[in-house]
C-alpha atoms as a PDB file:
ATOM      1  CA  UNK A   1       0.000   0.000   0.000  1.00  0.00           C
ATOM      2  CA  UNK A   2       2.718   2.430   0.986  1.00  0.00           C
ATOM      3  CA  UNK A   3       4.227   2.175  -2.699  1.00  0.00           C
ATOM      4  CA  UNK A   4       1.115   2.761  -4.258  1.00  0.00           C
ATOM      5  CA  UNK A   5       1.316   6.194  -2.477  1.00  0.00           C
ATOM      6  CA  UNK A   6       4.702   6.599  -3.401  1.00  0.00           C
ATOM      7  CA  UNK A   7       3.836   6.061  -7.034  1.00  0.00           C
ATOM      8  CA  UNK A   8       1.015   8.242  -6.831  1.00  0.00           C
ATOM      9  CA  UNK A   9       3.242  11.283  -5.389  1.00  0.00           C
ATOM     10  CA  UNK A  10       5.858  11.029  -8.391  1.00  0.00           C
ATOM     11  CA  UNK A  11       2.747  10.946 -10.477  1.00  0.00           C
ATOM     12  CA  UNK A  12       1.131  13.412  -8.977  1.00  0.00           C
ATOM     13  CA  UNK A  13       4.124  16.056  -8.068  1.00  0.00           C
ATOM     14  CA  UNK A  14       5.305  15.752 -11.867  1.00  0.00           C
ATOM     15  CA  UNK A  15       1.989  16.798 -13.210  1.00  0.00           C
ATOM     16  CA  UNK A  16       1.142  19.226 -10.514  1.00  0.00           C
ATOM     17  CA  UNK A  17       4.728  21.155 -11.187  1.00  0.00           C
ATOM     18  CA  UNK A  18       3.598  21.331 -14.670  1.00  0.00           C
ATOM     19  CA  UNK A  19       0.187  23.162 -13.750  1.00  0.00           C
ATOM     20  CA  UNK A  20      -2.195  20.448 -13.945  1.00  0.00           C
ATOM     21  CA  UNK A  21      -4.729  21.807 -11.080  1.00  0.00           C
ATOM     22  CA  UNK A  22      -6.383  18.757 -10.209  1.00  0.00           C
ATOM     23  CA  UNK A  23      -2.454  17.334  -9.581  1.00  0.00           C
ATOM     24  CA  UNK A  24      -2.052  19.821  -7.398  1.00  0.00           C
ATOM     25  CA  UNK A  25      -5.498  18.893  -5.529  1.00  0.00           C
ATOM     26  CA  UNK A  26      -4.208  15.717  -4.880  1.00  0.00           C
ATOM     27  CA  UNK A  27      -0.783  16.115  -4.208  1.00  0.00           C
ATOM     28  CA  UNK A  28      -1.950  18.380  -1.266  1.00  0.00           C
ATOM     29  CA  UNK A  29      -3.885  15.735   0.185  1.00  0.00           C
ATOM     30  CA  UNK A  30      -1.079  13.497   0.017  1.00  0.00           C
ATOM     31  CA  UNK A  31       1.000  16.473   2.043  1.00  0.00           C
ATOM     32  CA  UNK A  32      -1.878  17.059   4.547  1.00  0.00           C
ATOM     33  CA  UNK A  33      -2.516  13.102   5.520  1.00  0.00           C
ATOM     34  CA  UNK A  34       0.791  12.183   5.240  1.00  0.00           C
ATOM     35  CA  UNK A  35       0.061   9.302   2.627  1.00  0.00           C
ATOM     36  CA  UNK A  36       3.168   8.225   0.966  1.00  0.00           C
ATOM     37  CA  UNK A  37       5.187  10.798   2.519  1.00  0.00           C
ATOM     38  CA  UNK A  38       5.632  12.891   5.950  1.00  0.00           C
ATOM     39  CA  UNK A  39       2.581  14.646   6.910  1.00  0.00           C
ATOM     40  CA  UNK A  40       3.153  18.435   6.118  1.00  0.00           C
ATOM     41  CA  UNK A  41       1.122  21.054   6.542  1.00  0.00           C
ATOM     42  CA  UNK A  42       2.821  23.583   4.969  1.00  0.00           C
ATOM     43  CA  UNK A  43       3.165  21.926   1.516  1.00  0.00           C
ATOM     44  CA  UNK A  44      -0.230  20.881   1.221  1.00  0.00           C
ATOM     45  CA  UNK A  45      -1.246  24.249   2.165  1.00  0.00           C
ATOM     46  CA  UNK A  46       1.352  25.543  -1.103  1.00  0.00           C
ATOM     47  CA  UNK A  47      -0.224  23.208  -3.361  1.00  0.00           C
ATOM     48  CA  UNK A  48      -3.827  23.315  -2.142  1.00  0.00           C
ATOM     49  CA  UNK A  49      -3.161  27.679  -3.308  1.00  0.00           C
ATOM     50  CA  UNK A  50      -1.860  26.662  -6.432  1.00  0.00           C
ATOM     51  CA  UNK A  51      -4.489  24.690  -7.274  1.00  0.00           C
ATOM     52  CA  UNK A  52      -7.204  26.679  -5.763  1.00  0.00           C
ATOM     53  CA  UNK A  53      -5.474  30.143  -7.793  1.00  0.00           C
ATOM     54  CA  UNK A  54      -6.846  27.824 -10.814  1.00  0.00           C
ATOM     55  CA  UNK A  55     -10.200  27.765  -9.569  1.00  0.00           C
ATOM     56  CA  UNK A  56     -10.072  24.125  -8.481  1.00  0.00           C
ATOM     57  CA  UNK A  57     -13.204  23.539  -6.260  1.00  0.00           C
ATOM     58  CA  UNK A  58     -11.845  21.381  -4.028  1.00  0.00           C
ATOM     59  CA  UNK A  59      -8.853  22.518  -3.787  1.00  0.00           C
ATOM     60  CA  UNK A  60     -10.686  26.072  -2.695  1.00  0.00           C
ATOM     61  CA  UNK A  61     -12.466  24.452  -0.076  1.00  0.00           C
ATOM     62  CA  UNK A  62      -9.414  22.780   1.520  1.00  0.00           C
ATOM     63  CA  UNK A  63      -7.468  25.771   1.381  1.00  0.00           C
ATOM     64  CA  UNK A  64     -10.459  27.381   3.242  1.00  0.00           C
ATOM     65  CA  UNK A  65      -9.778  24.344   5.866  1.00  0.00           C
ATOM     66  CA  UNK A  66      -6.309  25.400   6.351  1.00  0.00           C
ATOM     67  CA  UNK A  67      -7.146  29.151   7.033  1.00  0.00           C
ATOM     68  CA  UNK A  68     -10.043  28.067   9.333  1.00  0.00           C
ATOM     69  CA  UNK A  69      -7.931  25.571  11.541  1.00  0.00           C
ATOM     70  CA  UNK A  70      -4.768  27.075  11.117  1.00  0.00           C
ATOM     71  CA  UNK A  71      -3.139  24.153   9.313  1.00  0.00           C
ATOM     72  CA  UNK A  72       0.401  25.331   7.372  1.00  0.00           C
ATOM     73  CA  UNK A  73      -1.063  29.083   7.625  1.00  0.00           C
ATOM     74  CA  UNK A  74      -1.764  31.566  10.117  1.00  0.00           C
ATOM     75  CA  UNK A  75      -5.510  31.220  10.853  1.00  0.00           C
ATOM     76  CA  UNK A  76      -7.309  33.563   9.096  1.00  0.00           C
ATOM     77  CA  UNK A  77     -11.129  33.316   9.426  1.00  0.00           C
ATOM     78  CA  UNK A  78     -11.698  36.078   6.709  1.00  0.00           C
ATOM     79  CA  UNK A  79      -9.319  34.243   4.023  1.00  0.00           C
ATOM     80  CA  UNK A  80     -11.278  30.766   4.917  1.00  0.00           C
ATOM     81  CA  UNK A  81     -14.325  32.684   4.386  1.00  0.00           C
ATOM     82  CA  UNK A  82     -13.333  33.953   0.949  1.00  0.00           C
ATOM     83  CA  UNK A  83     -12.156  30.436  -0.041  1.00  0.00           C
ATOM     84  CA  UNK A  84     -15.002  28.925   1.002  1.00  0.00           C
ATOM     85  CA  UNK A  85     -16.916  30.766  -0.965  1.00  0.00           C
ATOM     86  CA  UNK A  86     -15.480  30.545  -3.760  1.00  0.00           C
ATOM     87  CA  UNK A  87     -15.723  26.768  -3.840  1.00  0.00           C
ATOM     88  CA  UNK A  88     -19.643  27.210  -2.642  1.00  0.00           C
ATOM     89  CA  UNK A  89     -20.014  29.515  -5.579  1.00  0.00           C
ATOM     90  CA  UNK A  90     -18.926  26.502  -7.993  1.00  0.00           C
ATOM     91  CA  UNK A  91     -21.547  24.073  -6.015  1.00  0.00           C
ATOM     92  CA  UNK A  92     -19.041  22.269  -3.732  1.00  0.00           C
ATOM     93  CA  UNK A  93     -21.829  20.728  -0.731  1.00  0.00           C
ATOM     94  CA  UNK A  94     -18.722  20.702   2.019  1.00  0.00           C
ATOM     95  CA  UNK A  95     -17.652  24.432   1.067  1.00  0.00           C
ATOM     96  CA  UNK A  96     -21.735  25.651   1.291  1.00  0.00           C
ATOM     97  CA  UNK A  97     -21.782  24.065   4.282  1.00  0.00           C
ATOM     98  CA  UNK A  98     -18.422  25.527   5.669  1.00  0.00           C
ATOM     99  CA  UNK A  99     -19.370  28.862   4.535  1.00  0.00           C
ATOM    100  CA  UNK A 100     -23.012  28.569   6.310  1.00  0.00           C
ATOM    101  CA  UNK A 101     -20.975  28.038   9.594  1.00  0.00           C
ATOM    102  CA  UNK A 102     -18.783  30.886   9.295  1.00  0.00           C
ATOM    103  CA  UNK A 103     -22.039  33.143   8.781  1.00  0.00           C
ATOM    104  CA  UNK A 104     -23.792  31.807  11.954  1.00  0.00           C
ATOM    105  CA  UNK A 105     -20.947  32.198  14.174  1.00  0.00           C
ATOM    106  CA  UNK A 106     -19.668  35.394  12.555  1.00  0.00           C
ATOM    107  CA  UNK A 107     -16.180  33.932  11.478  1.00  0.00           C
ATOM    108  CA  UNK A 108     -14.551  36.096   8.843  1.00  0.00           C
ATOM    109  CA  UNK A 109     -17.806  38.145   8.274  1.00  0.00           C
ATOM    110  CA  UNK A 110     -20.179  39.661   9.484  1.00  0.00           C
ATOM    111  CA  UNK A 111     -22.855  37.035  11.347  1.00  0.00           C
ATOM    112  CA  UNK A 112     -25.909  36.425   9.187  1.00  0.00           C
ATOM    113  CA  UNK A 113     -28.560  33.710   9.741  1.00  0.00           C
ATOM    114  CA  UNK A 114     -30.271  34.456   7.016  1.00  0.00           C
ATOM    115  CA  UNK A 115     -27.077  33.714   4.486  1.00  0.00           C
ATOM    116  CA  UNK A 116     -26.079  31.113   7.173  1.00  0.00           C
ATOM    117  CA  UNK A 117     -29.472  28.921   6.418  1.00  0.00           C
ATOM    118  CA  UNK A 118     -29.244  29.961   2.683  1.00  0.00           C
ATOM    119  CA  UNK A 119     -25.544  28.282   2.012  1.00  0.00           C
ATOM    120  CA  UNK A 120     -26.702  25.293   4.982  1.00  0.00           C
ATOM    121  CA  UNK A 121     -29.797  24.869   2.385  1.00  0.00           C
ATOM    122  CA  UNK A 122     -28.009  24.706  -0.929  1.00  0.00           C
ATOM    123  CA  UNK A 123     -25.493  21.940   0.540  1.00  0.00           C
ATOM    124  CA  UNK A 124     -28.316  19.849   2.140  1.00  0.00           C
ATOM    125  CA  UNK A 125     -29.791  19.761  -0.994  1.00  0.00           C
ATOM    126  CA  UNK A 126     -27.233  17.771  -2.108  1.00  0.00           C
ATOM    127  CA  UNK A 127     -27.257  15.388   0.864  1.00  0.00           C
ATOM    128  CA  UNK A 128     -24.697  17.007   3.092  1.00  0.00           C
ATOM    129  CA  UNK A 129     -25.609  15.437   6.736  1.00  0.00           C
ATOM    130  CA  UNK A 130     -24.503  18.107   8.190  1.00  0.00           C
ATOM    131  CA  UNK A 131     -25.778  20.771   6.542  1.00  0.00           C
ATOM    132  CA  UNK A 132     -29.596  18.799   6.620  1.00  0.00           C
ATOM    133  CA  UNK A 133     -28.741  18.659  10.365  1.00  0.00           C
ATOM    134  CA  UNK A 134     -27.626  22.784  10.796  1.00  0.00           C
ATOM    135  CA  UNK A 135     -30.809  23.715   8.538  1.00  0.00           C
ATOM    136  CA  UNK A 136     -33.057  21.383  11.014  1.00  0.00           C
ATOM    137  CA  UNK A 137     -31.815  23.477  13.754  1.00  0.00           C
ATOM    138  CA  UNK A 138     -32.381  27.017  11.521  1.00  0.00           C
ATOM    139  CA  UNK A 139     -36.111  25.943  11.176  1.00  0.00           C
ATOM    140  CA  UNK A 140     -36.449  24.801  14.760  1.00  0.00           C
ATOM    141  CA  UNK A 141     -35.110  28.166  16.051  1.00  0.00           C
ATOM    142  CA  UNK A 142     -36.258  30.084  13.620  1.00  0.00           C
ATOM    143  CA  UNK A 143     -32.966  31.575  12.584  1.00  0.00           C
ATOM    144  CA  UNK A 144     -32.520  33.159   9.030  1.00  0.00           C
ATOM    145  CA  UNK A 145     -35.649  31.474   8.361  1.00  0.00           C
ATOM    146  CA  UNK A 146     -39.208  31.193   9.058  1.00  0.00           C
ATOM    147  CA  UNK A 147     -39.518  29.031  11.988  1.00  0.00           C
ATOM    148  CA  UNK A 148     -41.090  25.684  10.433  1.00  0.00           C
ATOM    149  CA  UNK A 149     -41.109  22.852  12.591  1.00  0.00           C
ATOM    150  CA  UNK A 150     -42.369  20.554   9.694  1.00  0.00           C
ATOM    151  CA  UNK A 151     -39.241  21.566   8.355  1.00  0.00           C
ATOM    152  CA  UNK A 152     -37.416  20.968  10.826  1.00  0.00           C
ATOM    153  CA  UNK A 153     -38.106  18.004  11.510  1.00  0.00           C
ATOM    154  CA  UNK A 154     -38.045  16.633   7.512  1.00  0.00           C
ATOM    155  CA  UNK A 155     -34.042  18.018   7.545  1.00  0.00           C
ATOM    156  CA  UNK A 156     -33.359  16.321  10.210  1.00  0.00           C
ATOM    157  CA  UNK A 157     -34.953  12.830   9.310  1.00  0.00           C
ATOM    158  CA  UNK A 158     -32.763  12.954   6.221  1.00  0.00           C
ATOM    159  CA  UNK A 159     -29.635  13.933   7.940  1.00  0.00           C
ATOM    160  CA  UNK A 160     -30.653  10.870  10.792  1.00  0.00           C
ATOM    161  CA  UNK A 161     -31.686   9.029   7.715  1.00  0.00           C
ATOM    162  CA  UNK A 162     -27.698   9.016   6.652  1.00  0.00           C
ATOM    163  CA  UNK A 163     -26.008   8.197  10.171  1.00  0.00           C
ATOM    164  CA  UNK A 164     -26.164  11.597  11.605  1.00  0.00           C
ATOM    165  CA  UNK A 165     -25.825  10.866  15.293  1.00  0.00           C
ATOM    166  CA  UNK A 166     -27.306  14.147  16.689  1.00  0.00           C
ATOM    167  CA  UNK A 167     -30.558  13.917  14.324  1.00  0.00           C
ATOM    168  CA  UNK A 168     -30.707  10.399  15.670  1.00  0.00           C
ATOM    169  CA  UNK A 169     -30.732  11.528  18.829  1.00  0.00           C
ATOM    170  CA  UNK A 170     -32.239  15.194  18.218  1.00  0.00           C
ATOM    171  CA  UNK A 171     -35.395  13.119  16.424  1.00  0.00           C
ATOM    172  CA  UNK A 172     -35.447  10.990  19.471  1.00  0.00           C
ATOM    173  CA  UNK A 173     -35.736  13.402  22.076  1.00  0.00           C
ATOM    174  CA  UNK A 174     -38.794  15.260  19.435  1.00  0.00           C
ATOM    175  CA  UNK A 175     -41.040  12.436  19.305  1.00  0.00           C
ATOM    176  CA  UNK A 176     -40.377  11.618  23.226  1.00  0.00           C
ATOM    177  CA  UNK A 177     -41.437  14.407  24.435  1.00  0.00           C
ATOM    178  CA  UNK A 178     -43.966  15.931  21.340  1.00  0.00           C
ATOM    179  CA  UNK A 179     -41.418  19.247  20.820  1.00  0.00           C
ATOM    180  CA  UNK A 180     -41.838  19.896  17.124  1.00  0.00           C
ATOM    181  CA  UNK A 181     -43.922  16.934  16.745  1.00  0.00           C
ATOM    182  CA  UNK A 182     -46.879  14.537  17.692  1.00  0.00           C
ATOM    183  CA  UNK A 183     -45.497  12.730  21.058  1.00  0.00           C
ATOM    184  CA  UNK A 184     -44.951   9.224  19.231  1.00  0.00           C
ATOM    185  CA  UNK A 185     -43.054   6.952  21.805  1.00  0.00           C
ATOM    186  CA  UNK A 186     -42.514   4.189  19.216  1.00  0.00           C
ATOM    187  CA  UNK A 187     -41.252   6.514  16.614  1.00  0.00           C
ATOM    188  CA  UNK A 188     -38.832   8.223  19.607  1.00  0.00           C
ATOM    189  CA  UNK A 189     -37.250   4.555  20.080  1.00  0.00           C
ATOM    190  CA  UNK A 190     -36.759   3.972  16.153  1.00  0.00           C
ATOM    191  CA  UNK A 191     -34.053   6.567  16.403  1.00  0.00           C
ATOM    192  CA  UNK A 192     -33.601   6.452  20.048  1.00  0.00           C
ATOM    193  CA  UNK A 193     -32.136   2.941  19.395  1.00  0.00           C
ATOM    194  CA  UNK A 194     -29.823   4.407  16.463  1.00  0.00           C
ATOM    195  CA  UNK A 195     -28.423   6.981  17.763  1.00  0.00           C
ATOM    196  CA  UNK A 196     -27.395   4.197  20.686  1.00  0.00           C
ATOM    197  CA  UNK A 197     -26.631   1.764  18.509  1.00  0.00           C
ATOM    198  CA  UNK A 198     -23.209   4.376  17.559  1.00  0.00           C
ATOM    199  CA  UNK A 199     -22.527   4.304  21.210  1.00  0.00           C
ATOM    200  CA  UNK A 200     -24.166   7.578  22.077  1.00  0.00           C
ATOM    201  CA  UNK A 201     -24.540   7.332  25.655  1.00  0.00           C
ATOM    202  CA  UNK A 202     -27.407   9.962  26.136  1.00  0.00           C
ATOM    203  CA  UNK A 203     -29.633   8.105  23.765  1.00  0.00           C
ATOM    204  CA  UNK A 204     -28.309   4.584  25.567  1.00  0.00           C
ATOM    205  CA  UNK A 205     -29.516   6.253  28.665  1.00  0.00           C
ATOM    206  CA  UNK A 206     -32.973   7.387  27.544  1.00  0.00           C
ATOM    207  CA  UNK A 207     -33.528   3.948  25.559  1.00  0.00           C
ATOM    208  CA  UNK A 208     -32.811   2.551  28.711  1.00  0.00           C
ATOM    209  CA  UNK A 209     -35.821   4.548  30.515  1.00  0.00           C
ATOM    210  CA  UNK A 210     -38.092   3.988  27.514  1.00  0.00           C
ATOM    211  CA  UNK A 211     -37.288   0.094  28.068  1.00  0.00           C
ATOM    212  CA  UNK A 212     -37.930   0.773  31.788  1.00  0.00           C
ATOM    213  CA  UNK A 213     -40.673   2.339  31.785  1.00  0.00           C
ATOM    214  CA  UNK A 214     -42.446   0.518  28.752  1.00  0.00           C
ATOM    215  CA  UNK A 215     -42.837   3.833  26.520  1.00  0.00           C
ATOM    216  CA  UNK A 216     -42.618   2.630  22.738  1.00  0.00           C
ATOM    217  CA  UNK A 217     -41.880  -0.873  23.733  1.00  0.00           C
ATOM    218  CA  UNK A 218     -42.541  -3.698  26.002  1.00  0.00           C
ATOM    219  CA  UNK A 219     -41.723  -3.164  29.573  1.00  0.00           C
ATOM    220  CA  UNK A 220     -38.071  -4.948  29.553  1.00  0.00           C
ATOM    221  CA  UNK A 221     -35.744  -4.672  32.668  1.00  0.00           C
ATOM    222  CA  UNK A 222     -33.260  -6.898  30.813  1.00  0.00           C
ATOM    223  CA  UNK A 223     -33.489  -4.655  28.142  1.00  0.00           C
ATOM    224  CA  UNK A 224     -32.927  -1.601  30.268  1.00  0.00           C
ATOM    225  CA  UNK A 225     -30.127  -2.825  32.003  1.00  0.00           C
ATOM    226  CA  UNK A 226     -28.161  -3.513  28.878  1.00  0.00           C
ATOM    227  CA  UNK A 227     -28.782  -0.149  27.764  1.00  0.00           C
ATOM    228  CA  UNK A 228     -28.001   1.782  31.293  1.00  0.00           C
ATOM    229  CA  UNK A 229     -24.738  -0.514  31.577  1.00  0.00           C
ATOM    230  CA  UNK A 230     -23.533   0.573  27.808  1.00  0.00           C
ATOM    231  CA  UNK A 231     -24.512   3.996  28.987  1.00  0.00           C
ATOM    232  CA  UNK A 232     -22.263   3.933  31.970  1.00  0.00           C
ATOM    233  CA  UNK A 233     -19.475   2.614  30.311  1.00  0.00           C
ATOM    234  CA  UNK A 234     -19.303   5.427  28.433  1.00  0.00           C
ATOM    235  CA  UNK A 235     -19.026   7.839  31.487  1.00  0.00           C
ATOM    236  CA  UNK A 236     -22.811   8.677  32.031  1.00  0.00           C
ATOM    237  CA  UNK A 237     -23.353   8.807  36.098  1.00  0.00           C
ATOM    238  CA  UNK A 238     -27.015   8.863  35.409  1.00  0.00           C
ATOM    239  CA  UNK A 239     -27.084   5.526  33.717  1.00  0.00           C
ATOM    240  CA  UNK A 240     -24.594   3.699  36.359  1.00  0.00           C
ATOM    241  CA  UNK A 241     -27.757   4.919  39.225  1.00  0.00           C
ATOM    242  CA  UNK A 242     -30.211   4.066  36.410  1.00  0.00           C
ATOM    243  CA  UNK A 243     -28.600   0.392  36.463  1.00  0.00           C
ATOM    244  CA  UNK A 244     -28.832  -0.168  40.036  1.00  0.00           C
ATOM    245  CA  UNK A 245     -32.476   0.806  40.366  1.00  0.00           C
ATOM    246  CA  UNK A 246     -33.188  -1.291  37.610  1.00  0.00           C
ATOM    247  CA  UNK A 247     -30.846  -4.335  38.896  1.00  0.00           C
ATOM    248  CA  UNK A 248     -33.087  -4.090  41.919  1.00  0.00           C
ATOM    249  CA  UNK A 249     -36.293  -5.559  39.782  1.00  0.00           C
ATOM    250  CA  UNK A 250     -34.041  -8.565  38.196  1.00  0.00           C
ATOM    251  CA  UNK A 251     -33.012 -12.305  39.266  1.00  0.00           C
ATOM    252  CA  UNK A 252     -30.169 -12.609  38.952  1.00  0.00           C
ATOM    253  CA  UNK A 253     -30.554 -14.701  35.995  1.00  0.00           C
ATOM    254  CA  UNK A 254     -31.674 -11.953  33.971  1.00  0.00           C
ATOM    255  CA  UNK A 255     -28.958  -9.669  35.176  1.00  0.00           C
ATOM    256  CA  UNK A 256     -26.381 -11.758  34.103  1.00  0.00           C
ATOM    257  CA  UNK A 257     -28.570 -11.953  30.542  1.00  0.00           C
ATOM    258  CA  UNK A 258     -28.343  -8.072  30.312  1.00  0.00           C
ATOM    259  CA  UNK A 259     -24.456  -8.441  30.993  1.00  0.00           C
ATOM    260  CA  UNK A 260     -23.551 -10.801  28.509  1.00  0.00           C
ATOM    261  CA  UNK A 261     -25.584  -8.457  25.996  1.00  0.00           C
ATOM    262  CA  UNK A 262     -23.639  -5.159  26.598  1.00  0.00           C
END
């Protein structure tokens, strides 16, 4: 495997000295994870400029990183800003979404939800998790945007609807408790269960008291346990005092069931 990087940097570095942008791109990646060769900021910064001077996307967006993070170049919020959106200009999703962060927090600019939900809204439209997630949030809040929770709630179902831990849980905690929707206790343990299924420990812990309590599911204290016990492994106090009240119900043949699952 390590030749095969090797190979690809001569390729790469021959072409990219030559011009070829998209060289360039790649050769910077090479610098910046250290594939091939030792991990170096600073070059992958030079090339990522090169390239992005072009009008290379990608290359735009990743010099953005740099400025943003401070990666081979002084951090510089308002030159990640510029590079950002100059990639988000030319449709890159990660850029958009980049560029939507720096205008909620006020990095580099001036804050503005408004542009914020606007560059969160054309990335999420082309399946950016994160950006489905951060527009969620916009319409929940009612930042930059009309508050919608309909809206809300569809962004974050297709963020969840990828992996996105925090809609998981976000969606989780909606349906427990009816906030932006209709209280649905079965639909709160669909995602509960995987959000805690990526070893989130809050939604371990609350899948634990929906298992407890039988809301969305069969009363299970087996069930329960194995949650609260994955919880507290993963540092959450709450779910090691959960455990014990829980243990307290059990044989101790069903104890050691819950065990064996976690």
């Amino acid at each position: 495997m390590k030749c095969d990087y090797i190979s690809e940097l001569v390729k790469f570095k021959s072409e990219a000295e030559q011009g070829n942008a998209k060289a360039q791109y790649n050769l910077g990646v090479l610098c910046a994870t250290g594939k091939g060769l030792a991990q170096d900021y600073v070059e992958a910064a030079k090339w990522f400029k090169l390239s992005a001077e072009q009008g290379y996307a990608k290359s735009q967006c990743n010099l953005g990183v740099m400025y943003d993070q401070e990666k081979g170049v002084a951090q510089d919020y308002a030159e990640a800003a510029r590079w950002y959106k100059l990639a988000a200009e030319q449709g890159n999703a990660k850029a958009q979404f980049n560029l939507g962060v720096m205008y909620l927090k006020g990095k580099g600019l001036v804050q503005d939800y408004a542009e914020a939900a606007r560059w969160y809204k054309f990335s999420a439209e082309q399946g950016h998790a994160k950006a489905q997630f951060n527009l969620g949030n916009m319409y929940e809040q009612g930042k930059g945007v009309i508050q919608d929770y309909a809206e809300a709630i569809k962004w974050h179902k297709l963020a969840a609807e990828q992996g996105n831990v925090a809609a998981q849980l976000l969606l989780g905690v909606m349906y427990k408790y009816g906030y932006c929707a209709v209280q649905d206790y079965a639909e709160a343990v669909v995602w509960q269960k995987l959000a805690a299924k990526q070893g989130n420990a809050v939604a371990q812990l609350s899948l634990g008291f929906m298992y407890y309590q039988g809301e969305g599911v069969t009363q299970d204290y087996v069930q329960a346990h194995m949650w609260f016990n994955l919880s507290a492994a993963g540092g959450n106090k709450e779910a090691a005092k959960s455990r014990g009240i829980t243990a307290a119900n059990m044989t101790s043949e069903q104890i050691r069931k819950a065990q064996q699952m976690a």
